[in-house]
PDB file of N, CA and C in Angstrom:
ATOM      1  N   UNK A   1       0.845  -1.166   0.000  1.00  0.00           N
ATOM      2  CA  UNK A   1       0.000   0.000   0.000  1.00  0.00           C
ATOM      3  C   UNK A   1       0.897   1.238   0.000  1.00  0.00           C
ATOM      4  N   UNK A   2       0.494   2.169  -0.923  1.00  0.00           N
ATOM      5  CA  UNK A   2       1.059   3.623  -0.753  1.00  0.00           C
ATOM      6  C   UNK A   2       0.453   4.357  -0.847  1.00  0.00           C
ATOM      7  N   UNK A   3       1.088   5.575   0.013  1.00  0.00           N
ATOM      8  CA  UNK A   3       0.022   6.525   0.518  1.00  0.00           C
ATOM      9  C   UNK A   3       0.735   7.988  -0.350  1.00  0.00           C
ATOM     10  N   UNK A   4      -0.444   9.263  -0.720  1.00  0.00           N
ATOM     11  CA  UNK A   4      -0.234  10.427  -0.387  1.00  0.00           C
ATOM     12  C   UNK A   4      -0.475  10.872   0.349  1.00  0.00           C
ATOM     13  N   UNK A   5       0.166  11.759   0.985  1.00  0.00           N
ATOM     14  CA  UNK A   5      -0.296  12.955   2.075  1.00  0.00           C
ATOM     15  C   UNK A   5      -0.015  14.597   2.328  1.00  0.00           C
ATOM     16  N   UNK A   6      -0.176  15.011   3.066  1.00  0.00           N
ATOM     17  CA  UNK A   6       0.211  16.420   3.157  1.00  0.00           C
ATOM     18  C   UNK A   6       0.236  16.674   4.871  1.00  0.00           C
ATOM     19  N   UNK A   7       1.237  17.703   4.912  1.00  0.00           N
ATOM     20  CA  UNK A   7       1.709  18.033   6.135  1.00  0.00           C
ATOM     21  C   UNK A   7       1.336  19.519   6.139  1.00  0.00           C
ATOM     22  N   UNK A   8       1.158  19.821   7.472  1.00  0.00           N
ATOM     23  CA  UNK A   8       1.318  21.372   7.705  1.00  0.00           C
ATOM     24  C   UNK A   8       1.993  21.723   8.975  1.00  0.00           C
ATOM     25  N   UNK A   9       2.797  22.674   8.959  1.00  0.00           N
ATOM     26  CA  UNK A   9       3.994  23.070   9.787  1.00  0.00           C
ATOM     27  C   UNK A   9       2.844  23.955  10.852  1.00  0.00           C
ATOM     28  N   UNK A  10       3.331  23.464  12.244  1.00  0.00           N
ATOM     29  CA  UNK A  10       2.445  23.777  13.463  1.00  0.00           C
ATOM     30  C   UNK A  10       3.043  25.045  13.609  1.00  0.00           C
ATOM     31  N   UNK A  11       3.945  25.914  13.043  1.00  0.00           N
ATOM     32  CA  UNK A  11       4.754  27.167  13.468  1.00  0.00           C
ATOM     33  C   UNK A  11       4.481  27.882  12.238  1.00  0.00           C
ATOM     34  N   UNK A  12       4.983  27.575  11.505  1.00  0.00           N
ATOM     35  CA  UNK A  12       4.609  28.472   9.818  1.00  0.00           C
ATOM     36  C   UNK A  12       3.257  27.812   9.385  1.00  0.00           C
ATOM     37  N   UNK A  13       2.658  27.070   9.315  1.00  0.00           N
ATOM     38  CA  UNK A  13       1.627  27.149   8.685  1.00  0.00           C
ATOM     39  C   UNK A  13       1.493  26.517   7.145  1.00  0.00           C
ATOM     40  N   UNK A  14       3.000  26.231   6.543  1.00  0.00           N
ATOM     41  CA  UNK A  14       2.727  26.213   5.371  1.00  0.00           C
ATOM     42  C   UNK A  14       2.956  24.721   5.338  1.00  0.00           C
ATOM     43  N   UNK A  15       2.414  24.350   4.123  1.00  0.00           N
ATOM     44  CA  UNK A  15       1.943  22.791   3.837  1.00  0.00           C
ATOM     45  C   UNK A  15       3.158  21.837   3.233  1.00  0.00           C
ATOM     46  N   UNK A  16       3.348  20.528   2.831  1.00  0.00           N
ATOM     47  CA  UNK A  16       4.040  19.924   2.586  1.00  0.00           C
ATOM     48  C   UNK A  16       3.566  18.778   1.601  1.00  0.00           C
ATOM     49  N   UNK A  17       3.570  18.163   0.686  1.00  0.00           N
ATOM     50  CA  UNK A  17       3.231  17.436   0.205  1.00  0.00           C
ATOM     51  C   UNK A  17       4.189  16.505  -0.309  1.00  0.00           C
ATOM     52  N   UNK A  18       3.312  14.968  -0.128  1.00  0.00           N
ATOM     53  CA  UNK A  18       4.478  13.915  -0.370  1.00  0.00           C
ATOM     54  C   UNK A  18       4.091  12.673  -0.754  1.00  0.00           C
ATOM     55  N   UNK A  19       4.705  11.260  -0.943  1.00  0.00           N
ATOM     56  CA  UNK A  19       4.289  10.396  -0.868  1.00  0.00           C
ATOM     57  C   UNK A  19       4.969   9.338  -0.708  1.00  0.00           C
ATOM     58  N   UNK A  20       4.879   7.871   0.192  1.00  0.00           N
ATOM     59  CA  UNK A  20       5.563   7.319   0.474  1.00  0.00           C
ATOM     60  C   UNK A  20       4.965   5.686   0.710  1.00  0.00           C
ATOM     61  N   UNK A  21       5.882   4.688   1.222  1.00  0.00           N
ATOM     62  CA  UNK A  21       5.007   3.581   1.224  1.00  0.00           C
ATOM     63  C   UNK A  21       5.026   3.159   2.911  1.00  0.00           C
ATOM     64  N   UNK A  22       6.039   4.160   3.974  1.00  0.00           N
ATOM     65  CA  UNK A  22       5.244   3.691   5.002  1.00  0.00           C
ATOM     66  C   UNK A  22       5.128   5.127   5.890  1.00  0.00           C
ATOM     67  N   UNK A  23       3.848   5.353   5.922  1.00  0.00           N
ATOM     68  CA  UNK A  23       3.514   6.848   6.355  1.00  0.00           C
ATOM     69  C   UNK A  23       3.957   7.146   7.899  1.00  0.00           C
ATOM     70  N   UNK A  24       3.720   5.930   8.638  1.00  0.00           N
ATOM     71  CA  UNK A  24       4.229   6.635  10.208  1.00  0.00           C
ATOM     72  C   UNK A  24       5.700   6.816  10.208  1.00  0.00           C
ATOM     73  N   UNK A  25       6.385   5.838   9.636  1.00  0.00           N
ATOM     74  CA  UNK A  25       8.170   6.382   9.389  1.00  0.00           C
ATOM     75  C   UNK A  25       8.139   7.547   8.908  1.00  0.00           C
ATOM     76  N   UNK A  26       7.513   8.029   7.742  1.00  0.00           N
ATOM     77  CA  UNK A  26       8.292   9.305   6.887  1.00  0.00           C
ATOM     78  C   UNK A  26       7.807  10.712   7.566  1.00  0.00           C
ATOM     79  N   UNK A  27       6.703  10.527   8.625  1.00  0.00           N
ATOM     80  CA  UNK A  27       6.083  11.512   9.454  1.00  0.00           C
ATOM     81  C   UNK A  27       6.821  11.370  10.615  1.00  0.00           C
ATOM     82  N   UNK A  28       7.748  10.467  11.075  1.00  0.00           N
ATOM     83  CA  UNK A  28       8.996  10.353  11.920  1.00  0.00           C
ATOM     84  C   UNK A  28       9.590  10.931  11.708  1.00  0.00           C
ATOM     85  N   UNK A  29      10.225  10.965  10.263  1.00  0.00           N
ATOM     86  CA  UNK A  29      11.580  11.211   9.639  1.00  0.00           C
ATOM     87  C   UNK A  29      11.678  12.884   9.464  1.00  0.00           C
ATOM     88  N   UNK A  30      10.260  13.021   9.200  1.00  0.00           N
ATOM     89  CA  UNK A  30       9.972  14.676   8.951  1.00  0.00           C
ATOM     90  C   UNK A  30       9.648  15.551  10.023  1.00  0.00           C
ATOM     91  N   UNK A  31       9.693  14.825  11.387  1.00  0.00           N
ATOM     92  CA  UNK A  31       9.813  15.413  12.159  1.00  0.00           C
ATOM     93  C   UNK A  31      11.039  15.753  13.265  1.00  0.00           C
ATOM     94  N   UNK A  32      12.091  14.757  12.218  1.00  0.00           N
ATOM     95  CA  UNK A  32      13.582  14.430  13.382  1.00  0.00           C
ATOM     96  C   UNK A  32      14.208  15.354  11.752  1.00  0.00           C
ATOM     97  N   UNK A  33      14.599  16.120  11.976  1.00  0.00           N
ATOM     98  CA  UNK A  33      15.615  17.046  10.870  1.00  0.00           C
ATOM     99  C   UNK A  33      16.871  16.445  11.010  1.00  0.00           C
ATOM    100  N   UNK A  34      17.549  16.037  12.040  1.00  0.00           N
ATOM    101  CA  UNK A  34      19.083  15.193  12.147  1.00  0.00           C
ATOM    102  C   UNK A  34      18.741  13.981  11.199  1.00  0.00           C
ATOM    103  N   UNK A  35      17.376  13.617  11.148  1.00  0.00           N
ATOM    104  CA  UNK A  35      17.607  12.261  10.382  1.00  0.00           C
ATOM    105  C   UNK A  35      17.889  12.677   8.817  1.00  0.00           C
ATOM    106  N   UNK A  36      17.490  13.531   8.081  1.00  0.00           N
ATOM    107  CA  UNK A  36      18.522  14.111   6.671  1.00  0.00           C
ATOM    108  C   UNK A  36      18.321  15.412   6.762  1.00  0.00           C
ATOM    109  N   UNK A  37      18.829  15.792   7.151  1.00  0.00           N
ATOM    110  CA  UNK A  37      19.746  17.519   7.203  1.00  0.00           C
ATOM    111  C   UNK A  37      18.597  18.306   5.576  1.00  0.00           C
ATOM    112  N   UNK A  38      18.828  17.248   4.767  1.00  0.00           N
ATOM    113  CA  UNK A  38      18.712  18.019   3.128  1.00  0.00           C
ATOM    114  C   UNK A  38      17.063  18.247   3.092  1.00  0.00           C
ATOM    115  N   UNK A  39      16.111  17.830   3.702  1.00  0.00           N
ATOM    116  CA  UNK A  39      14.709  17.384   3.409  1.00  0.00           C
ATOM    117  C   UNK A  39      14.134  18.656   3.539  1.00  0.00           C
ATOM    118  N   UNK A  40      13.179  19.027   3.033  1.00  0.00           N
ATOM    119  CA  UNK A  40      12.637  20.501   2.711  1.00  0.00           C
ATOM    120  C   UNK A  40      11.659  20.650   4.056  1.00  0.00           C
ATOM    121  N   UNK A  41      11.183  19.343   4.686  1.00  0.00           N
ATOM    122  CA  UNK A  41      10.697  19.594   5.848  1.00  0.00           C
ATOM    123  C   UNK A  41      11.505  20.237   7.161  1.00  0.00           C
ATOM    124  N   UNK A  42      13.270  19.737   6.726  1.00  0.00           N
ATOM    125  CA  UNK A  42      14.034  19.988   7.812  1.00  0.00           C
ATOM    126  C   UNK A  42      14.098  21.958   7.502  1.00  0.00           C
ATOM    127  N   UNK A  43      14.533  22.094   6.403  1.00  0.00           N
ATOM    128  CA  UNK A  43      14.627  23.805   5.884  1.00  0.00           C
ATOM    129  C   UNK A  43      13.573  24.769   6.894  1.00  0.00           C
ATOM    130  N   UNK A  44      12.381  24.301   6.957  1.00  0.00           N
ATOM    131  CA  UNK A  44      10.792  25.015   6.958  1.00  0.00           C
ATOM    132  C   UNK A  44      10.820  24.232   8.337  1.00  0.00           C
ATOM    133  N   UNK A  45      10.253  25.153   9.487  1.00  0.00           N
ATOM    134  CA  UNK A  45      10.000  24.745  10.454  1.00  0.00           C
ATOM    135  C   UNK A  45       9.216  24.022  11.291  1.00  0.00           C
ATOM    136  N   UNK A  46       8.997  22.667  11.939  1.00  0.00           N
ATOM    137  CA  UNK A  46       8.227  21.925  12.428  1.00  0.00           C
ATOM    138  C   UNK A  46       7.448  22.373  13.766  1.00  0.00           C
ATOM    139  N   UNK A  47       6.630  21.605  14.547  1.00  0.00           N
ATOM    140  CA  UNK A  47       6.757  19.680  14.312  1.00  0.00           C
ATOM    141  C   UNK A  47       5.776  20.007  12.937  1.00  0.00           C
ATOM    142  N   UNK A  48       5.644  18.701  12.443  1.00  0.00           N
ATOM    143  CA  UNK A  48       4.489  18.961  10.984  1.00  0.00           C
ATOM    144  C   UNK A  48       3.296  17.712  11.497  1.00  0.00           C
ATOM    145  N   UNK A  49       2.604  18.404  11.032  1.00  0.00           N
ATOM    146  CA  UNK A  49       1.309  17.281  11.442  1.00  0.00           C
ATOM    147  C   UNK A  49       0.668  16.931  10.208  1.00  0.00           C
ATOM    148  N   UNK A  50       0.457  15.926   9.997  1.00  0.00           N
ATOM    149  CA  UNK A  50      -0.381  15.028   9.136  1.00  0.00           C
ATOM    150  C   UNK A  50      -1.979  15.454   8.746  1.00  0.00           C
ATOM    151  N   UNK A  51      -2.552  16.518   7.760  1.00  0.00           N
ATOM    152  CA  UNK A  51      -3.358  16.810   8.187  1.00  0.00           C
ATOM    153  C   UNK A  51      -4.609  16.128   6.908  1.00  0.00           C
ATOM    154  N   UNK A  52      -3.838  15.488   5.457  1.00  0.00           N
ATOM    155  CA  UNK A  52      -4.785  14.254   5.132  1.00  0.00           C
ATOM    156  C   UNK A  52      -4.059  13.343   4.160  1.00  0.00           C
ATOM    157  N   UNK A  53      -4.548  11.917   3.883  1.00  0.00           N
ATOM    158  CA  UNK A  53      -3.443  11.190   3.580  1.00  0.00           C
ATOM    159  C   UNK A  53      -4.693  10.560   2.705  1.00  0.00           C
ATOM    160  N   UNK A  54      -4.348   9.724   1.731  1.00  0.00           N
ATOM    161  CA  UNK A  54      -4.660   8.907   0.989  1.00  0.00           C
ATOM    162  C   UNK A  54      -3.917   7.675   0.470  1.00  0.00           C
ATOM    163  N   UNK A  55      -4.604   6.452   0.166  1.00  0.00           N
ATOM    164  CA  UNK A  55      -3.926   5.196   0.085  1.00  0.00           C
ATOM    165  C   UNK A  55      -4.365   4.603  -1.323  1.00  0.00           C
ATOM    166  N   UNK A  56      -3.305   4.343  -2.095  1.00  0.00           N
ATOM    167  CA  UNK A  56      -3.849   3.985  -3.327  1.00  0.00           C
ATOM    168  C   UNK A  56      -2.703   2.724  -3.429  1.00  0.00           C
ATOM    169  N   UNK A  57      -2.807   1.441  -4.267  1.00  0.00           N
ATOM    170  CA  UNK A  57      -2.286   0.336  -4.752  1.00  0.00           C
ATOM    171  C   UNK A  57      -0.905  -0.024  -5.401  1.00  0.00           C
ATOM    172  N   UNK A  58      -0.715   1.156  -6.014  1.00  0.00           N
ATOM    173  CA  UNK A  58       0.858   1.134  -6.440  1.00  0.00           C
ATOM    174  C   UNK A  58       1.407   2.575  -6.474  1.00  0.00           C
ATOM    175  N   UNK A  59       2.920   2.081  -6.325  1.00  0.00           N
ATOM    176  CA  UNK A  59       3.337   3.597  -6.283  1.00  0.00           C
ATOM    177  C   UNK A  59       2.873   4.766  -7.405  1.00  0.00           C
ATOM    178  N   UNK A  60       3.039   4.246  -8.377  1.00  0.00           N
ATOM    179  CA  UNK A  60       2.467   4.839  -9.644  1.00  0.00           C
ATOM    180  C   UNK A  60       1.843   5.444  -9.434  1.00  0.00           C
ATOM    181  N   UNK A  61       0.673   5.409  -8.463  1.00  0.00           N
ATOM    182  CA  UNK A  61      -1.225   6.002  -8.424  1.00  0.00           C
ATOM    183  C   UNK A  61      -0.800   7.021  -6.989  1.00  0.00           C
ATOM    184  N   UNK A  62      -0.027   6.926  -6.060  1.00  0.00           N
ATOM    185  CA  UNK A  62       0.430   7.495  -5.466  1.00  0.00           C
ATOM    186  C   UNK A  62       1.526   9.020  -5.998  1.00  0.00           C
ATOM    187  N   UNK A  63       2.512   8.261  -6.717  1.00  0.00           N
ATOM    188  CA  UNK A  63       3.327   9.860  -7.135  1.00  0.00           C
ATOM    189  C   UNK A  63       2.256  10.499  -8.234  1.00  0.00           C
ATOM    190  N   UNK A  64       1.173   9.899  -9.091  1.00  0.00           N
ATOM    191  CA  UNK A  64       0.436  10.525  -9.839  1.00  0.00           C
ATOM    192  C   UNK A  64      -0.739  11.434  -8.716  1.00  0.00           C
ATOM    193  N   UNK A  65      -0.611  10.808  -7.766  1.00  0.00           N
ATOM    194  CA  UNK A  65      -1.890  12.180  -6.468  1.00  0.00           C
ATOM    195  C   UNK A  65      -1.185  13.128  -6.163  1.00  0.00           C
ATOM    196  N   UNK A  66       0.510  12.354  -5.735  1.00  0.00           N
ATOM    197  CA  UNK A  66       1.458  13.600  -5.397  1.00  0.00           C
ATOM    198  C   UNK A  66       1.156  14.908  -6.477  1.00  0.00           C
ATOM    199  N   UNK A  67       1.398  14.606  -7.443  1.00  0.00           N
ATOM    200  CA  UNK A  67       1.597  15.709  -8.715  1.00  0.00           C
ATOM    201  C   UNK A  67       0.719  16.438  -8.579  1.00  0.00           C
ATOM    202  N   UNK A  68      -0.548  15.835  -8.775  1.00  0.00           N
ATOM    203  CA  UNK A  68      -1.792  16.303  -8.904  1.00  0.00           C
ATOM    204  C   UNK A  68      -1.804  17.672  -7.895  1.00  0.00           C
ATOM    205  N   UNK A  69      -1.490  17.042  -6.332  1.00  0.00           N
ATOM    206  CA  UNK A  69      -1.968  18.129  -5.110  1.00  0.00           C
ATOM    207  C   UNK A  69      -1.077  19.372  -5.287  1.00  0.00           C
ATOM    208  N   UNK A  70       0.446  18.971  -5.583  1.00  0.00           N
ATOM    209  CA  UNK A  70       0.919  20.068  -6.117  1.00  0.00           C
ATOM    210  C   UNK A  70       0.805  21.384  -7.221  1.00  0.00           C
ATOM    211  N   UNK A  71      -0.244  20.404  -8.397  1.00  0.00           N
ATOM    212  CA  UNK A  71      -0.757  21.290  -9.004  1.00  0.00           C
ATOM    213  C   UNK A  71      -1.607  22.563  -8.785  1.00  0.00           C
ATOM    214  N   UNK A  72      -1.559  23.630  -9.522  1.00  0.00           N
ATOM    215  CA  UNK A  72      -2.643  24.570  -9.430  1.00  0.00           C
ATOM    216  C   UNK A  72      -3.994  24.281  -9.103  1.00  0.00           C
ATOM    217  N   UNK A  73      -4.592  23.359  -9.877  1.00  0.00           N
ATOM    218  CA  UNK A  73      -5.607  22.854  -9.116  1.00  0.00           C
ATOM    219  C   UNK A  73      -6.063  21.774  -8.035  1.00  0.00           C
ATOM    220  N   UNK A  74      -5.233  21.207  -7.971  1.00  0.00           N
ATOM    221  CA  UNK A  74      -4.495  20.309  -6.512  1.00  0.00           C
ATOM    222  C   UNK A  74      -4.672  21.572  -5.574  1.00  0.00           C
ATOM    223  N   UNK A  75      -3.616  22.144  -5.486  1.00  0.00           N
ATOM    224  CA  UNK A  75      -3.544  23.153  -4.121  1.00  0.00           C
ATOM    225  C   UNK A  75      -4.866  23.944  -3.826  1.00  0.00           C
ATOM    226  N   UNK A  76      -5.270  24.164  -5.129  1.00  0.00           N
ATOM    227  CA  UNK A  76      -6.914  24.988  -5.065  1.00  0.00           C
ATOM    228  C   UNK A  76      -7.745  23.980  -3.878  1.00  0.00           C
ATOM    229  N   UNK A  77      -7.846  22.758  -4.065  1.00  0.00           N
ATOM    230  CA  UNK A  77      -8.758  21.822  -3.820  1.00  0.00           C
ATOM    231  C   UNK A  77      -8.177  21.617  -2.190  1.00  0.00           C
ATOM    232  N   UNK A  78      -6.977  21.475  -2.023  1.00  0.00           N
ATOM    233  CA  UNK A  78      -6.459  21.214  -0.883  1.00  0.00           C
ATOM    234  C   UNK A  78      -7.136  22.516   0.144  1.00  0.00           C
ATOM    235  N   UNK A  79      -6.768  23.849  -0.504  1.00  0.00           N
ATOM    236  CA  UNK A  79      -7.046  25.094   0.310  1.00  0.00           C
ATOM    237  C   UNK A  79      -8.429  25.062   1.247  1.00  0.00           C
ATOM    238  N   UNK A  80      -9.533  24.533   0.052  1.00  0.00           N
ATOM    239  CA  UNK A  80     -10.879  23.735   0.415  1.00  0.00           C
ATOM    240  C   UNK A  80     -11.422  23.059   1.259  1.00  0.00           C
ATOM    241  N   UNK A  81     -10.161  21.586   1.331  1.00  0.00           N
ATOM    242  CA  UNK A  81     -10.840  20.715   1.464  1.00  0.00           C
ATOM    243  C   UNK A  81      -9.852  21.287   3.376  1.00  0.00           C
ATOM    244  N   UNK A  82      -8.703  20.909   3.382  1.00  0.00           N
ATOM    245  CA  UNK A  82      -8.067  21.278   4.800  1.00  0.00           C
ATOM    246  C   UNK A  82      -7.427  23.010   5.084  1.00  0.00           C
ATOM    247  N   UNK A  83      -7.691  23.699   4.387  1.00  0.00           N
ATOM    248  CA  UNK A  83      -7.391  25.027   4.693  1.00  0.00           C
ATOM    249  C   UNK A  83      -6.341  25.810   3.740  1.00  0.00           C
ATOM    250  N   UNK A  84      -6.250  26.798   3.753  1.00  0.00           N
ATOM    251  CA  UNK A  84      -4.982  27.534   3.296  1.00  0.00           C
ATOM    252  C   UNK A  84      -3.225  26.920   3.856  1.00  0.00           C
ATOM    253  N   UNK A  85      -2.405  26.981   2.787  1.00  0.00           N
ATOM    254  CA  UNK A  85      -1.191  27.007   3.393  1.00  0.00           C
ATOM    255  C   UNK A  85      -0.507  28.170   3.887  1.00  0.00           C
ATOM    256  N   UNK A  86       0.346  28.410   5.013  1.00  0.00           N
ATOM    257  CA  UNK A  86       0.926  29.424   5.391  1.00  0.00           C
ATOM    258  C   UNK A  86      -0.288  30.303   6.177  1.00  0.00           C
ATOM    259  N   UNK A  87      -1.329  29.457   6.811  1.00  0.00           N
ATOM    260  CA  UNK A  87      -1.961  30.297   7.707  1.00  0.00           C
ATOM    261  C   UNK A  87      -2.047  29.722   8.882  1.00  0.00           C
ATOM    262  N   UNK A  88      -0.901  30.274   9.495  1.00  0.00           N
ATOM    263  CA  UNK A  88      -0.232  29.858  10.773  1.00  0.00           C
ATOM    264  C   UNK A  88      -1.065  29.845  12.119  1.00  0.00           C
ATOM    265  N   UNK A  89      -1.879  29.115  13.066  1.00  0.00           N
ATOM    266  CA  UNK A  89      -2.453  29.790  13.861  1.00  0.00           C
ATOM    267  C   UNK A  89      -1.827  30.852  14.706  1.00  0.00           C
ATOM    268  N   UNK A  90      -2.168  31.920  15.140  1.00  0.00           N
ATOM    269  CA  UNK A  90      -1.512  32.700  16.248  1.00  0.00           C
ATOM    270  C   UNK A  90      -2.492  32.947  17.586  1.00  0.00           C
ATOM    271  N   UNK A  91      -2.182  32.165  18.452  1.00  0.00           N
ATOM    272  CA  UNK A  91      -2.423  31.837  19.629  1.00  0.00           C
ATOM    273  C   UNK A  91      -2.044  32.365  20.426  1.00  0.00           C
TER     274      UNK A  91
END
């Protein structure tokens, strides 16, 4: 099983999108920055929370959702469906 998902940074606000085949590791991994220094989650500030994921059959159908959410109309739909990116709560 592989999943897409998207993250949003509990400090900035802004979103993350990804896809992988085991989701509680790579939501580990994206939350420990020592574990690769290079990862765009480590750059942009955490913790990141998981805020929706999807599970599709092969990787294929997975990096093809990735693309998609990244797209112009991907991100439109995302803004929708879980909120704007980069709207940070301020508490």
């Amino acid at each position: 099983m592989y999943f897409a998902y998207v993250l949003t940074s509990e400090v900035t606000g802004k979103r993350y999108i990804g896809q992988t085949e085991n989701l509680a590791r790579h939501l580990r991994e994206h939350n420990t920055p020592e574990y690769n220094p290079c990862k765009h989650t480590s750059r942009n500030r955490g913790p990141w929370r998981l805020v929706c994921f999807e599970t599709f059959a092969t990787h294929a159908e997975a990096m093809r959702r990735e693309r998609w959410l990244k797209s112009g109309v991907g991100r439109r739909w995302l803004d929708e469906v879980v909120g704007r990116a980069s709207s940070a709560s301020t508490d």
